[in-house]
Protein backbone atom coordinates (compact mmCIF):
# COMPACT_ATOMS: atom_id res chain seq x y z
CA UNK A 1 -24.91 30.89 -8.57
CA UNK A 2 -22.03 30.73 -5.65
CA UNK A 3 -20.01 28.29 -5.12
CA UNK A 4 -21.82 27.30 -1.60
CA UNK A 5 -25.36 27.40 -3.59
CA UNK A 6 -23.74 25.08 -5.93
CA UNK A 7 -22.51 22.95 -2.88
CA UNK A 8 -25.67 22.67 -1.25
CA UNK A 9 -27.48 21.88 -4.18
CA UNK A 10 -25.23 19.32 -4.94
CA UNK A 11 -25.29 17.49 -1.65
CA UNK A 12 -29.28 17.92 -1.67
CA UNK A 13 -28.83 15.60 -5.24
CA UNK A 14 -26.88 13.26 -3.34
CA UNK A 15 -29.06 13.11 -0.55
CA UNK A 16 -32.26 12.64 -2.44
CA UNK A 17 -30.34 10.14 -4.51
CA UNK A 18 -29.18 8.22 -1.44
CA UNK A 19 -33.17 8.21 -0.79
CA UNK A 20 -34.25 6.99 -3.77
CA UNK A 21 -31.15 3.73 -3.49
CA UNK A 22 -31.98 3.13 0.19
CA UNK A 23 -35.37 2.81 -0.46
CA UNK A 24 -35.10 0.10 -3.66
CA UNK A 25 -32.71 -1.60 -1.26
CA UNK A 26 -35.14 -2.04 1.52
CA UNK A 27 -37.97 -2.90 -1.39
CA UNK A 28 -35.99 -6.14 -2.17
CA UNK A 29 -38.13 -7.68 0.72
CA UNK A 30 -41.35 -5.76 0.76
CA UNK A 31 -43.96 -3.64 -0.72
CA UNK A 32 -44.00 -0.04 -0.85
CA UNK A 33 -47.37 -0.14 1.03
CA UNK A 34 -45.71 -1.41 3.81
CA UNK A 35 -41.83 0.84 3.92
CA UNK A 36 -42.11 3.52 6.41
CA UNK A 37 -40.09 6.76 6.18
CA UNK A 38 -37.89 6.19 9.50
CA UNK A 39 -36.73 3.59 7.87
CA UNK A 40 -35.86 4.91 4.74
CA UNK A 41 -33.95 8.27 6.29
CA UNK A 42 -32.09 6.05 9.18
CA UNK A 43 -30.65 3.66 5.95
CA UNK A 44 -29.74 6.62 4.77
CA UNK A 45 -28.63 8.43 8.13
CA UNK A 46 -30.63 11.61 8.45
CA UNK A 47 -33.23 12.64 10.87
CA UNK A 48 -36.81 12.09 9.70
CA UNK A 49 -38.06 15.96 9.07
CA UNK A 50 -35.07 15.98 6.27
CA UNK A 51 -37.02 13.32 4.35
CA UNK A 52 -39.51 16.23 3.84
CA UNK A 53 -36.76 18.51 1.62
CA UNK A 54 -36.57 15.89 -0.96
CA UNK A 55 -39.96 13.91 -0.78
CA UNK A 56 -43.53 15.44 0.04
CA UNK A 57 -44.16 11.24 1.23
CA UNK A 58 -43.02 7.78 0.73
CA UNK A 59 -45.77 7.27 -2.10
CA UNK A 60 -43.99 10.68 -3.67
CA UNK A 61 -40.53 8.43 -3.07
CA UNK A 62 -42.02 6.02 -5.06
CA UNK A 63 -43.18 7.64 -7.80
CA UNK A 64 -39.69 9.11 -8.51
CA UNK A 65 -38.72 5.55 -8.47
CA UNK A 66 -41.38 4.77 -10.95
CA UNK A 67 -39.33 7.05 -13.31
CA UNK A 68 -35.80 5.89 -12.29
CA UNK A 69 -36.45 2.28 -12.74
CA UNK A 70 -38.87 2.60 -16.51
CA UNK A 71 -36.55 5.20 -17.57
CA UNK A 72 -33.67 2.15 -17.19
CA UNK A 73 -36.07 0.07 -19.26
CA UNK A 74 -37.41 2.67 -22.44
CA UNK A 75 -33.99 2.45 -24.14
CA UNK A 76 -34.00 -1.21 -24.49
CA UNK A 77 -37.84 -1.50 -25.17
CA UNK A 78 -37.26 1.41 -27.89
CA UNK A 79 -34.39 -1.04 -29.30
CA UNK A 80 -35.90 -4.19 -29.78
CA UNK A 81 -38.91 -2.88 -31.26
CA UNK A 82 -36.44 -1.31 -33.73
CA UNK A 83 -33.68 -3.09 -34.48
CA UNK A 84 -33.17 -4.49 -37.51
CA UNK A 85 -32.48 -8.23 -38.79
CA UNK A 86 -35.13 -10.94 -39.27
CA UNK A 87 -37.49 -12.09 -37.53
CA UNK A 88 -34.87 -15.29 -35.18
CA UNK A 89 -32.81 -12.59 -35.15
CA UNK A 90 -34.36 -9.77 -33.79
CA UNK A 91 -35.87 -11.83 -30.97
CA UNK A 92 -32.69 -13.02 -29.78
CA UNK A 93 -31.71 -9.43 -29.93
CA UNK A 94 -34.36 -8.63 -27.72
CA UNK A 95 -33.92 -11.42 -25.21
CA UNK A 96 -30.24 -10.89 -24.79
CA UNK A 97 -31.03 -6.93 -24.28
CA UNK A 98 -33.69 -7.70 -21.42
CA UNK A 99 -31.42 -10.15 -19.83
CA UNK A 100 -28.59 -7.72 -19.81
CA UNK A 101 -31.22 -5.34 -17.93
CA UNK A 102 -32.26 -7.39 -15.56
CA UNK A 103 -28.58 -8.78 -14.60
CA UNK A 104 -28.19 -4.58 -14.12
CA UNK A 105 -30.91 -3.23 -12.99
CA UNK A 106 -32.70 -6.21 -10.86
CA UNK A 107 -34.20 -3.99 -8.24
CA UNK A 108 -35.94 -1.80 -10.95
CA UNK A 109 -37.39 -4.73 -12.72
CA UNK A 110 -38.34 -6.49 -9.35
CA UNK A 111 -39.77 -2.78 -8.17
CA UNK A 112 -42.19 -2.06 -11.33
CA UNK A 113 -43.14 -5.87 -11.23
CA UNK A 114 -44.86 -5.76 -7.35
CA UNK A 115 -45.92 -2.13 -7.73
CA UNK A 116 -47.35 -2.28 -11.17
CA UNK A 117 -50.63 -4.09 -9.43
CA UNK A 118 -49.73 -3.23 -5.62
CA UNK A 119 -51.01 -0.94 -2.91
CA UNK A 120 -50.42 2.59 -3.76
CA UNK A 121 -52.20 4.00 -5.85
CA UNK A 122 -50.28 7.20 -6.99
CA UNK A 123 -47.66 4.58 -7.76
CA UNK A 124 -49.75 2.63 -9.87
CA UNK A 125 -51.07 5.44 -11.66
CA UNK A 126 -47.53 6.81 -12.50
CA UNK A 127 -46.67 3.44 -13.69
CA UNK A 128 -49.65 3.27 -15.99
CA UNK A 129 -49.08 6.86 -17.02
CA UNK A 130 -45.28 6.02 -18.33
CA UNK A 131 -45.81 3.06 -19.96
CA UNK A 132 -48.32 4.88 -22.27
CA UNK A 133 -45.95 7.08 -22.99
CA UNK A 134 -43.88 4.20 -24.06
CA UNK A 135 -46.22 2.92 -25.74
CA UNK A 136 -46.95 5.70 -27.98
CA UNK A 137 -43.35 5.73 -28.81
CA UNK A 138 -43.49 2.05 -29.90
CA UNK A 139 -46.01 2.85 -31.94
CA UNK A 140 -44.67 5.20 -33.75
CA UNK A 141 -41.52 3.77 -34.21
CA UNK A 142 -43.68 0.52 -35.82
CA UNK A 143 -45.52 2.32 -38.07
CA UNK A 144 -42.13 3.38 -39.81
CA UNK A 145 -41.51 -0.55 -40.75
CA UNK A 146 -42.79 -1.80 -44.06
CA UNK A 147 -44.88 -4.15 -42.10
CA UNK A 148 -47.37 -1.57 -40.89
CA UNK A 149 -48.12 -0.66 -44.08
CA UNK A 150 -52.61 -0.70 -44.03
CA UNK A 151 -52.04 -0.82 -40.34
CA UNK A 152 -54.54 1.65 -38.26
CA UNK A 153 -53.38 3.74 -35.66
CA UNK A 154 -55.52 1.99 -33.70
CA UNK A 155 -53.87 -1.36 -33.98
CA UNK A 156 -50.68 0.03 -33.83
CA UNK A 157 -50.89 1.02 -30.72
CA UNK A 158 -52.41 -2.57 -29.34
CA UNK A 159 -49.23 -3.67 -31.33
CA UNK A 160 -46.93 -1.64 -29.38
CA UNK A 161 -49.00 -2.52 -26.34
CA UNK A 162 -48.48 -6.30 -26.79
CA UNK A 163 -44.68 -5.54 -26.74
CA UNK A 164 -44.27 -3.48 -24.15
CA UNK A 165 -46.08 -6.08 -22.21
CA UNK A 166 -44.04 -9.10 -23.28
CA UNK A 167 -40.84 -6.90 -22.50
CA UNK A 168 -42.31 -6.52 -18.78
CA UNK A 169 -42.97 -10.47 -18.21
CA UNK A 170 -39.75 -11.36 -20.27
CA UNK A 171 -38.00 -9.31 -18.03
CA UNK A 172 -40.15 -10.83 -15.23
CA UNK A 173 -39.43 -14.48 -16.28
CA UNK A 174 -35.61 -13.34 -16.18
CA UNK A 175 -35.34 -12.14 -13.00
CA UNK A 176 -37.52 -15.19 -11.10
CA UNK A 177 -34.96 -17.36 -13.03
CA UNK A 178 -31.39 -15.91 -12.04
CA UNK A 179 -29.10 -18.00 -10.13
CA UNK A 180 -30.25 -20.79 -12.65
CA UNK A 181 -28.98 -21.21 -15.60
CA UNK A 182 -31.25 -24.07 -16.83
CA UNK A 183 -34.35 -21.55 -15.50
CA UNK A 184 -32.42 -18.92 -17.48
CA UNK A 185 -32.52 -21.23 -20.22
CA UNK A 186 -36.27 -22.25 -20.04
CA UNK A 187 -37.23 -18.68 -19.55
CA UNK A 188 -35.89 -17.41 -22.35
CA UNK A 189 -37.11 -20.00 -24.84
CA UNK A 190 -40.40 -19.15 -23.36
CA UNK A 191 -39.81 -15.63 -24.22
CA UNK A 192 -39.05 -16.41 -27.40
CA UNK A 193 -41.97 -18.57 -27.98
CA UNK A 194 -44.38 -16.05 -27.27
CA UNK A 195 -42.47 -13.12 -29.34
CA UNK A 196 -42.55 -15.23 -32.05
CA UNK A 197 -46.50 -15.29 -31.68
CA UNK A 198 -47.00 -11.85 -31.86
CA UNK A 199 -44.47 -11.82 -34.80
CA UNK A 200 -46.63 -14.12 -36.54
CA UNK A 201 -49.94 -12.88 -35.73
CA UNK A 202 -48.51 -9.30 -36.63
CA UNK A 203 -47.47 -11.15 -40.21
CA UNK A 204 -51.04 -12.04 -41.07
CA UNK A 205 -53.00 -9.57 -38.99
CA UNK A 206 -54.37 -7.29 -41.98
CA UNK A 207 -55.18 -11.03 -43.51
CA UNK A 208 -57.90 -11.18 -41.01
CA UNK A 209 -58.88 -7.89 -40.87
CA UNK A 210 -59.55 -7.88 -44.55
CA UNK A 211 -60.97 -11.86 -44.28
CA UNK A 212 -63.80 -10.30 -41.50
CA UNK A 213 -64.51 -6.97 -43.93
CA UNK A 214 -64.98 -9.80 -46.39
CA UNK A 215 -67.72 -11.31 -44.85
């Protein structure tokens, strides 16, 4: 590669980066449904047709940002399913992690909460599509823990599903809450209320199971 490959390619990173910010910025206060291109490239400060180098179309844009903001997220899903500790323990672990995400990362959390149900479609889908993926990793990080032992695949993956939900609305609850910190407050110990549930029904799930068989 030359040097003025490795230039251009470099600024066309920048550029697509600068795309990918300005847009999240200008999602703050509106849907992707409703953010046109022109004003995406003049926040950024190139002519429309450049858009096109970097981004077959807004919904394209946003898919890219479906990866940039849950690719922020895995690592600290991935770590409070896994951490270690008991059970008070490793939900305050949790709680703390998510609210250190959302204090960085706002826009992403704010962006995967409107689009996850919103307008666009291809969005939608490629939210779907990654949290199964992070899902399946969940999953197969819980069925390493003595407490999966007689678990199904089956209901180890509606385990890991149940998580990587309450992560979303924790983080959710967090972000409708900043500026408070009584709302902070109440938000988390609602988070931690309904952690502890699934802890608990996780606890005495194959009780049921085998209860049901029983009868």
């Amino acid at each position: 590669m030359s040097p003025t490959t490795g230039i251009r390619q470099a600024q066309k990173r920048k550029t697509r980066q600068a795309l990918l910010d300005a847009a999240l910025g200008l999602l703050e206060g509106q849907s992707l449904s409703s953010l046109g291109l022109r004003e995406v490239t003049r926040a950024v400060g190139i002519a429309p047709t450049a858009f096109y180098r970097h981004f077959r179309s807004v919904e394209d844009l946003g898919v890219a940002l479906v990866e940039e903001a849950l690719g922020s997220l895995h690592p600290v899903i991935r770590t409070t399913v896994s951490s270690s500790g008991d059970g008070e323990e490793r939900i305050a672990r949790a709680i703390g992690l998510i609210a250190g995400h959302v204090d960085a990362y706002p826009a992403h959390v704010r962006f995967i909460a409107r689009e996850r149900h919103g307008g666009v479609r291809p969005v939608r889908e490629a939210i779907r599509e990654r949290l199964a993926r992070s899902t399946a990793e969940v999953a197969q990080a819980l069925a390493g823990d003595a407490e999966s032992a007689g678990w199904s695949a089956e209901d180890l993956l509606m385990l890991a599903q149940l998580h990587v939900d309450q992560m979303l609305i924790t983080a959710s609850l967090l972000l409708e809450a900043s500026g408070s910190p009584e709302a902070r407050e109440r938000a988390s110990e609602v988070a931690a209320r309904q952690l502890r549930l699934i802890q608990v029904g996780r606890r005495h799930w194959l009780d049921e199971t085998a209860a049901a068989g029983g009868r």
